[in-house]
Protein backbone atom coordinates (compact mmCIF):
# COMPACT_ATOMS: atom_id res chain seq x y z
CA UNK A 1 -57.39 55.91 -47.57
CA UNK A 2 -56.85 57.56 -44.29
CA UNK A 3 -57.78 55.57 -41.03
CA UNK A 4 -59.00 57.93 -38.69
CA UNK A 5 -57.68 57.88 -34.54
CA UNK A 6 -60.78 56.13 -33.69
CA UNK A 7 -60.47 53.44 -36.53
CA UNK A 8 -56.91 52.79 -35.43
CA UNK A 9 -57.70 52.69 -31.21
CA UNK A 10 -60.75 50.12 -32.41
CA UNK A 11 -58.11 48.05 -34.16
CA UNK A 12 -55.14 48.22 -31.29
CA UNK A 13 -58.05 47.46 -28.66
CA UNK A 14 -59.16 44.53 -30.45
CA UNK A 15 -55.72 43.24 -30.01
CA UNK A 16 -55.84 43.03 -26.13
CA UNK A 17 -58.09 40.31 -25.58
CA UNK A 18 -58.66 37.19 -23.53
CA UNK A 19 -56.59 34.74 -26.37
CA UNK A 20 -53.54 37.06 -25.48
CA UNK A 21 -54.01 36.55 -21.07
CA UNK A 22 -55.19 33.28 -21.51
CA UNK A 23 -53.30 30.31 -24.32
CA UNK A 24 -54.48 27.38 -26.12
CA UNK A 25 -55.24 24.54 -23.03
CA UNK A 26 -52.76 21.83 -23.33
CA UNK A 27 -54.51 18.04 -22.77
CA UNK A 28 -52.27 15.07 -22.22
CA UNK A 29 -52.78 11.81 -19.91
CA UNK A 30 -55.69 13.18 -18.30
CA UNK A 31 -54.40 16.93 -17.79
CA UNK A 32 -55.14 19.97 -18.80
CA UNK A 33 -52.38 22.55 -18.71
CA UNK A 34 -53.94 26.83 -19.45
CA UNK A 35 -51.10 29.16 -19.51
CA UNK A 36 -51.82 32.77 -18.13
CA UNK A 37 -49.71 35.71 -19.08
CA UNK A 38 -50.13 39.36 -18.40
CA UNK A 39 -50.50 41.98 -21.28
CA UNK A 40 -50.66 45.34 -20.77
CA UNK A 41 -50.64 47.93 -23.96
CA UNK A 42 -51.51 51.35 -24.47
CA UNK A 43 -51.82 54.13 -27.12
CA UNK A 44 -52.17 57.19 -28.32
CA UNK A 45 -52.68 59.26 -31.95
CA UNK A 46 -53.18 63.05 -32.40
CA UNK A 47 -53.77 65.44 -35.48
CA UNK A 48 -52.09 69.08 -35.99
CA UNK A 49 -51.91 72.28 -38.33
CA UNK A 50 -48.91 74.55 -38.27
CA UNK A 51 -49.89 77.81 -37.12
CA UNK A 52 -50.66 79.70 -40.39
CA UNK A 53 -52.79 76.62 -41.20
CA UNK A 54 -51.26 75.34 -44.44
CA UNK A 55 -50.01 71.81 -43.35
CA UNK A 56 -51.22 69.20 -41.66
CA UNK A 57 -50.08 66.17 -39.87
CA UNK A 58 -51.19 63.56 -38.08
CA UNK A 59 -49.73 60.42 -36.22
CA UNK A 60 -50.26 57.20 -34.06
CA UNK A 61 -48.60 55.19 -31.92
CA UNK A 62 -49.17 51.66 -30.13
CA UNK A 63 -47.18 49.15 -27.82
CA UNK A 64 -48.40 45.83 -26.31
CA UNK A 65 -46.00 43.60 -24.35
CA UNK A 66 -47.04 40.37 -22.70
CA UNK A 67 -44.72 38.54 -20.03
CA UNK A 68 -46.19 34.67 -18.77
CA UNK A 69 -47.42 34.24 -15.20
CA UNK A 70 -48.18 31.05 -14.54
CA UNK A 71 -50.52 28.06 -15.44
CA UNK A 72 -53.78 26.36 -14.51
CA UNK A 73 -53.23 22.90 -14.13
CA UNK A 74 -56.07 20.79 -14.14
CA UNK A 75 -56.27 17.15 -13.02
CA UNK A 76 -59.77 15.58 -12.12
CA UNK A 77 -62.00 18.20 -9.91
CA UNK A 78 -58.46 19.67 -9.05
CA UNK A 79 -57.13 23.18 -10.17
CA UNK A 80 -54.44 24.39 -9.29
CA UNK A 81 -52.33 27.74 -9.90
CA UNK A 82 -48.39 26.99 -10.63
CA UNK A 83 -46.93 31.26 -10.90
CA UNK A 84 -44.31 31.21 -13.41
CA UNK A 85 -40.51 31.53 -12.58
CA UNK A 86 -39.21 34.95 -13.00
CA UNK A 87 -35.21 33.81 -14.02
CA UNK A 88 -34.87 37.95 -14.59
CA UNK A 89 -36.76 39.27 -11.14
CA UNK A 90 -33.85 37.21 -9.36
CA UNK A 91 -31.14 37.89 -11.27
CA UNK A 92 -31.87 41.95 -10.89
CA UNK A 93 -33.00 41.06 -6.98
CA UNK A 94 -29.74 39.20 -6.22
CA UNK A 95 -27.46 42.12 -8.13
CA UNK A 96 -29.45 44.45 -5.50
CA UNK A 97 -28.67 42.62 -2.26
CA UNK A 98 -25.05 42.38 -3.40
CA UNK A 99 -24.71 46.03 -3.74
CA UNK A 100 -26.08 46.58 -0.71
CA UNK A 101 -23.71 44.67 0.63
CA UNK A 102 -21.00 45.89 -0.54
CA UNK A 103 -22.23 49.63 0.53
CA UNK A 104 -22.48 48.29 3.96
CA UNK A 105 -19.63 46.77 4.25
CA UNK A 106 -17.35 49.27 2.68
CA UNK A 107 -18.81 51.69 5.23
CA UNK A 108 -16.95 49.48 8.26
């Protein structure tokens, strides 16, 4: 059975929702921990016939990637927003600087 473009987009959509931003809260002594990531996906499908209209084809395609952000933490009437550590974002920042530096001081 063929699924048709607007089968398969209902399907893909249906993957993006709030359980993917949003995980399963974490209780313990009194706290509740919700972690928050951000997902982002996208796709895109398409039908064609060759140009003396004997053959056919069709095709879809679909990504969704999801990186964490940070946490609620809740304690009590407090929340509170904790951002997640981006280990990679300072790595690739710190790289930058240093070749930067190096340009600028090879220029001397």
């Amino acid at each position: 059975m063929k699924e048709t473009v607007e089968e398969i987009v209902k399907g893909h959509r249906d993957a993006i929702t709030i359980r993917r931003v949003f995980g399963e809260p974490y209780v313990k002594n009194g706290v509740t921990v919700i972690p928050a990531a951000k997902v982002v996906g996208g796709g895109g499908g398409g039908v064609g016939r060759s140009s003396d209209g004997t053959e056919e084809g069709s095709g879809t395609g679909f990504g969704l990637s999801g990186k964490p952000v940070g946490v609620y933490v809740i304690k009590g009437d407090e929340v509170r927003w904790v951002p997640a550590f981006d280990v990679n974002r300072v790595i690739a920042g710190s790289f930058a600087l240093a070749a930067i530096a190096l340009l600028v001081t090879s220029r001397r």
